[in-house]
C-alpha atoms as a PDB file:
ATOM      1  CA  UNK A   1     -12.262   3.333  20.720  1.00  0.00           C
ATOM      2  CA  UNK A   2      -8.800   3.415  21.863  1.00  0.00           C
ATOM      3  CA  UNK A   3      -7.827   0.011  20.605  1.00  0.00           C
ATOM      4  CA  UNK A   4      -9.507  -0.004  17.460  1.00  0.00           C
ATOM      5  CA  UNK A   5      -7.916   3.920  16.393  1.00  0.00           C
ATOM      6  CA  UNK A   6      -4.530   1.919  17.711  1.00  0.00           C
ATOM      7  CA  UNK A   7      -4.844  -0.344  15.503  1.00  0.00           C
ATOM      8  CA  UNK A   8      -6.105   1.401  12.390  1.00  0.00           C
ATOM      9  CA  UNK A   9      -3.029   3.783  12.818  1.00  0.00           C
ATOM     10  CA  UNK A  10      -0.590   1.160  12.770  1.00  0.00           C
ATOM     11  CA  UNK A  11      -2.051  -1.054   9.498  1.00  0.00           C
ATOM     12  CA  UNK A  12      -1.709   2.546   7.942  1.00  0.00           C
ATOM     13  CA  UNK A  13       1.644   2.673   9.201  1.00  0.00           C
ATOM     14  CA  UNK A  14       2.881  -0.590   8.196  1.00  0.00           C
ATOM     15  CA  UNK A  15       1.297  -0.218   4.602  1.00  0.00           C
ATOM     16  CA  UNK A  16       2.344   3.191   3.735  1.00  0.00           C
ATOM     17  CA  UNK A  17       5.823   3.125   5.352  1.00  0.00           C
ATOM     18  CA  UNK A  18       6.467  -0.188   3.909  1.00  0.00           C
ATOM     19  CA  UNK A  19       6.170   1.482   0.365  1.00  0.00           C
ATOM     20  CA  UNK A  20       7.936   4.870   1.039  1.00  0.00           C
ATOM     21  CA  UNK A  21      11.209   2.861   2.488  1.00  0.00           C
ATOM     22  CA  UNK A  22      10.573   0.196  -0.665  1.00  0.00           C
ATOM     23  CA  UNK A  23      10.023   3.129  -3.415  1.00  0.00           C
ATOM     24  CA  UNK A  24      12.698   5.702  -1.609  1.00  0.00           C
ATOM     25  CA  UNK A  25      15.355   3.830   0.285  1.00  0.00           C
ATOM     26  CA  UNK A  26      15.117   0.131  -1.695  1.00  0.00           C
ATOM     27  CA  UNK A  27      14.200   1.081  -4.884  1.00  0.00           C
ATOM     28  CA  UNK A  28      17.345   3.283  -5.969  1.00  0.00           C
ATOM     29  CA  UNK A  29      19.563   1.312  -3.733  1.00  0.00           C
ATOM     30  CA  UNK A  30      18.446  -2.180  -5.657  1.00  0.00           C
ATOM     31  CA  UNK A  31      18.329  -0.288  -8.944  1.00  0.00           C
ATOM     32  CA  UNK A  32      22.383   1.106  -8.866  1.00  0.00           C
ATOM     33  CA  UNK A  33      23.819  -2.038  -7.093  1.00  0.00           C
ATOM     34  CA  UNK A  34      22.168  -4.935  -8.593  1.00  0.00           C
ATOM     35  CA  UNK A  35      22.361  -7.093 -12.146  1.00  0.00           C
ATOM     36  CA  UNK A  36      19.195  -7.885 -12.915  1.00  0.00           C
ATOM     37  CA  UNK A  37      19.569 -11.346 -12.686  1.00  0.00           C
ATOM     38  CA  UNK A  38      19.767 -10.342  -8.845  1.00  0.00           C
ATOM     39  CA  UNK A  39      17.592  -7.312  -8.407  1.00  0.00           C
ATOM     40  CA  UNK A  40      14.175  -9.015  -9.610  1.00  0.00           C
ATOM     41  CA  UNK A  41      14.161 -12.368  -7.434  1.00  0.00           C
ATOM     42  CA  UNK A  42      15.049  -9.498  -5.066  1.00  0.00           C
ATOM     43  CA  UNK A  43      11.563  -8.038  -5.540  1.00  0.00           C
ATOM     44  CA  UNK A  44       9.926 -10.732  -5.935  1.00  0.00           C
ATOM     45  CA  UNK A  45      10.732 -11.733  -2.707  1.00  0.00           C
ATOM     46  CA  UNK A  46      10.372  -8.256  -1.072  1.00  0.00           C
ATOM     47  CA  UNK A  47       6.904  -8.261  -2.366  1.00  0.00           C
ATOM     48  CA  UNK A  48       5.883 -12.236  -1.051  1.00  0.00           C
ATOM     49  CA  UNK A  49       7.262 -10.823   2.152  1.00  0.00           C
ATOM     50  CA  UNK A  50       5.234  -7.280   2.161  1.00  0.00           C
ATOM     51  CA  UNK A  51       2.380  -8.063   0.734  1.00  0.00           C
ATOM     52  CA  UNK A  52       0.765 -10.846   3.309  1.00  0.00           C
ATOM     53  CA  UNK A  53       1.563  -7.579   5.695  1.00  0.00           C
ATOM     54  CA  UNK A  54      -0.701  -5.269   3.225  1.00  0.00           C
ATOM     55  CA  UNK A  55      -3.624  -7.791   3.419  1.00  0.00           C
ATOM     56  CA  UNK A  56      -3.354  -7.759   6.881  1.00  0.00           C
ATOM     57  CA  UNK A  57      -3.694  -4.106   7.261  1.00  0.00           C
ATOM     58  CA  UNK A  58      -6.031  -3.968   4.303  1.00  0.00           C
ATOM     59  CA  UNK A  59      -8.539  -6.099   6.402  1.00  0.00           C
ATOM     60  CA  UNK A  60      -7.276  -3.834   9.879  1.00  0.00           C
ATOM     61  CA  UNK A  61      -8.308  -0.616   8.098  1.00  0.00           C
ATOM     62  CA  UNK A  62     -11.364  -1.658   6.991  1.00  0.00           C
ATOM     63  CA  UNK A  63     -12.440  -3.775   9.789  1.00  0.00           C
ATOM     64  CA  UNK A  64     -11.204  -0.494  12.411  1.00  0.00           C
ATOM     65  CA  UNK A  65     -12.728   2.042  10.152  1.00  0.00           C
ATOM     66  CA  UNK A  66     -16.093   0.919   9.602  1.00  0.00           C
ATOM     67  CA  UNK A  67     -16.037   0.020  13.317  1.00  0.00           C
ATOM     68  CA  UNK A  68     -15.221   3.496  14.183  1.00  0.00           C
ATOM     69  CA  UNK A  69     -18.109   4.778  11.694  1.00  0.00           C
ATOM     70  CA  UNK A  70     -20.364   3.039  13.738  1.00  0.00           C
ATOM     71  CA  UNK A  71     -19.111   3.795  16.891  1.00  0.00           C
ATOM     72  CA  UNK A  72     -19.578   7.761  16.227  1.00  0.00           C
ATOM     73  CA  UNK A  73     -22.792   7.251  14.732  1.00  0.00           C
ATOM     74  CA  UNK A  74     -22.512   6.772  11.097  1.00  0.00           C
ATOM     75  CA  UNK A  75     -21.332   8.650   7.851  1.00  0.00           C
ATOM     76  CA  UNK A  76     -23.668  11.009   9.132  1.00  0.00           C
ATOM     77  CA  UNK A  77     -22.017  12.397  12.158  1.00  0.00           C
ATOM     78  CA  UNK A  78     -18.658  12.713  10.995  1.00  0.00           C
ATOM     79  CA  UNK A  79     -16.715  15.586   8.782  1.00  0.00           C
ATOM     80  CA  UNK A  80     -16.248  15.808   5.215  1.00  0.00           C
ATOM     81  CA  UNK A  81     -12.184  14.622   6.249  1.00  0.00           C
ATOM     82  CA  UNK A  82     -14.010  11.205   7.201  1.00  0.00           C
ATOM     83  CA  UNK A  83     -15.175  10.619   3.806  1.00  0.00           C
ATOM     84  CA  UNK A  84     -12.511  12.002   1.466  1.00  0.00           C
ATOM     85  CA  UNK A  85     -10.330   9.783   3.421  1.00  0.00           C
ATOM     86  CA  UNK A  86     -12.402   6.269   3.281  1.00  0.00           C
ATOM     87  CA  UNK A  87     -12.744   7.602  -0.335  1.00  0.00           C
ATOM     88  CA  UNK A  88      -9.319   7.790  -0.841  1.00  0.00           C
ATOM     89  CA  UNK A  89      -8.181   4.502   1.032  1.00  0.00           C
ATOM     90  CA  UNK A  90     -10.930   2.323  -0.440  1.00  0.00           C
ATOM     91  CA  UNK A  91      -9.043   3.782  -3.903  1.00  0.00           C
ATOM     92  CA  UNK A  92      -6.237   2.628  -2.543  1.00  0.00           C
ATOM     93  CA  UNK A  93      -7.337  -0.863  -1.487  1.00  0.00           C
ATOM     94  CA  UNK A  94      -8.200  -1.432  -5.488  1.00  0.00           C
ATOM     95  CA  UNK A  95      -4.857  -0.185  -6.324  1.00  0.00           C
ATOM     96  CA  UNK A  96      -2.904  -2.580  -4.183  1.00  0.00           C
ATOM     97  CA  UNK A  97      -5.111  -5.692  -5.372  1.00  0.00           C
ATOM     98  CA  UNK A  98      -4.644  -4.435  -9.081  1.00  0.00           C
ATOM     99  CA  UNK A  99      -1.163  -4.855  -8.244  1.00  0.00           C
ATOM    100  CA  UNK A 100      -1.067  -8.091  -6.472  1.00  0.00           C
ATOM    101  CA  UNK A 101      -3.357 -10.085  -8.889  1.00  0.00           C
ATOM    102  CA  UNK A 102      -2.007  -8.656 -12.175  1.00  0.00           C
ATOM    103  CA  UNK A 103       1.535  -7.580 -12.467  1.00  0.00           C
ATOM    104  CA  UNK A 104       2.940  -8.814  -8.925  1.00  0.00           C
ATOM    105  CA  UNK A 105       1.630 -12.346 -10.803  1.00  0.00           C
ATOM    106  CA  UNK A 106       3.420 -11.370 -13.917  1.00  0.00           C
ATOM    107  CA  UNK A 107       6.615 -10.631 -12.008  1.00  0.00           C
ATOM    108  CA  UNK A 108       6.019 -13.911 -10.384  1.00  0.00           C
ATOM    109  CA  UNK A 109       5.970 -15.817 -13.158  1.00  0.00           C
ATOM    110  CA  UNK A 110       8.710 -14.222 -15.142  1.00  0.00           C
ATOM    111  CA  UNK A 111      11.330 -14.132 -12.323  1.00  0.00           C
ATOM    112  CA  UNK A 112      10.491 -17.748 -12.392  1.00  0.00           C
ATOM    113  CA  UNK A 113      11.372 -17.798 -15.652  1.00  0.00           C
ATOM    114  CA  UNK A 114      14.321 -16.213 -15.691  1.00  0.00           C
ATOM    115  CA  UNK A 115      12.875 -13.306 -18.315  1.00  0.00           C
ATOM    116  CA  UNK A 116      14.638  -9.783 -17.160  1.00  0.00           C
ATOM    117  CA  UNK A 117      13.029  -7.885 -19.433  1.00  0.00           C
ATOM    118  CA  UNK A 118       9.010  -9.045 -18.323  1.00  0.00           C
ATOM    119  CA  UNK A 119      10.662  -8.847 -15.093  1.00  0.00           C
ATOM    120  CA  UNK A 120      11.710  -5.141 -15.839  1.00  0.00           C
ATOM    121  CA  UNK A 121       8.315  -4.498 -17.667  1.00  0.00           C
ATOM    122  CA  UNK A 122       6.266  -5.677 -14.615  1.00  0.00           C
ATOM    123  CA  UNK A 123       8.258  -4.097 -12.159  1.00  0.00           C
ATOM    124  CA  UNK A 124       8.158  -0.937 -13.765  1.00  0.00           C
ATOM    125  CA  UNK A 125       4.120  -1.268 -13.951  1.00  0.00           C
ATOM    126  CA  UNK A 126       4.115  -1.850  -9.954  1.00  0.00           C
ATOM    127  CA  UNK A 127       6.544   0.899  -9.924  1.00  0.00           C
ATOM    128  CA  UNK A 128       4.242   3.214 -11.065  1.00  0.00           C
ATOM    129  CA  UNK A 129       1.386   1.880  -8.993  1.00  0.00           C
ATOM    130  CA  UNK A 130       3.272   2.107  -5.949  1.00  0.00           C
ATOM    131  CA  UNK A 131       4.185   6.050  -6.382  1.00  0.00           C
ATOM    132  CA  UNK A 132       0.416   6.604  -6.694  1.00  0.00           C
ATOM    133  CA  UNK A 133      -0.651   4.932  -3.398  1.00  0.00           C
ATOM    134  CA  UNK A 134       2.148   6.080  -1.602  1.00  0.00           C
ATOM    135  CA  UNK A 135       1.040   9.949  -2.413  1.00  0.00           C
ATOM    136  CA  UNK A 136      -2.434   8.467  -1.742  1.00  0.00           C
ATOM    137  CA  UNK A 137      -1.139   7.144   1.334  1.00  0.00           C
ATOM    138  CA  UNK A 138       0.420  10.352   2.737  1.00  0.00           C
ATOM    139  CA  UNK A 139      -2.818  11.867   1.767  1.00  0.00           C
ATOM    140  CA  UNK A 140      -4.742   9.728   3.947  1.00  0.00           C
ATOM    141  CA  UNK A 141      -2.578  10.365   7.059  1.00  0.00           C
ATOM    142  CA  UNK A 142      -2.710  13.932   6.814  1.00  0.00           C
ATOM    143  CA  UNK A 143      -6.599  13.868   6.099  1.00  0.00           C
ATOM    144  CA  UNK A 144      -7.000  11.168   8.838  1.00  0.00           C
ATOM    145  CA  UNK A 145      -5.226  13.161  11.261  1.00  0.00           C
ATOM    146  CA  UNK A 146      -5.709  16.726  10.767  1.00  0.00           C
ATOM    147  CA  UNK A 147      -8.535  16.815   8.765  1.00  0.00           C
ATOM    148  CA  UNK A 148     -11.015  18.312  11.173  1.00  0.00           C
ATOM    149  CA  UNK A 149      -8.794  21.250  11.547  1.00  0.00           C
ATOM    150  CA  UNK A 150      -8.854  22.205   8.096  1.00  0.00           C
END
């Protein structure tokens, strides 16, 4: 059990403090210092760097988790806190793949292109998706951790 809780914690720590440096420390940093013509390839290739990292620790989580399930003896023997928070992180699985297969492709494809405002459109669209699993995200960890003391 130790290895496979090690391991779940860090793919939760990679993901969701991957996005709250990219959203707080990158984001407004890229955003005052950079032309567009320099910030988007900029996120483009932040993302094709980040995002083989959130697969990774998409597969760890769920491959950990549902390990763990078993190894306590099913949905049935753990606390509510178990469930709210596969609840929550299986939401956030279908959040991150909205964004990789739809406007991360966009983004792609109009960097590419050289098309700043797509590039702003999309970005803004990730953006947005982004803030939502990173409060998701904190959720989690605070569920995940302390939930059985609540």
């Amino acid at each position: 059990m130790g290895i496979t809780i090690s391991l779940h914690l860090l793919a939760s720590v990679i993901w969701v403090g991957g996005m709250f440096f990219a959203f707080m420390f990158l984001r407004p940093a890229a955003g005052s210092l950079l032309e567009p013509q320099q910030r988007f390839p900029l996120w483009e290739n932040v993302f094709k760097r980040f995002f083989p990292w959130v697969w990774a620790s998409v597969i760890t989580i769920l491959v950990t988790g549902i390990g763990m399930l078993f190894m306590l003896g099913g949905m049935g023997a753990v606390g509510i806190h178990v469930h709210i928070m596969l609840l929550l992180g299986l939401f956030m699985m279908l959040l991150f793949m909205h964004v990789f297969f739809n406007p991360y492709r966009k983004l792609k494809w109009a960097v590419k292109e050289n098309d700043w405002i797509a590039s702003a459109n999309e970005l803004d669209k990730i953006r947005k998706f982004i803030r939502a699993n990173l409060i998701l995200g904190l959720i989690v960890i605070v569920i995940g951790s302390a939930g059985r003391y609540f």
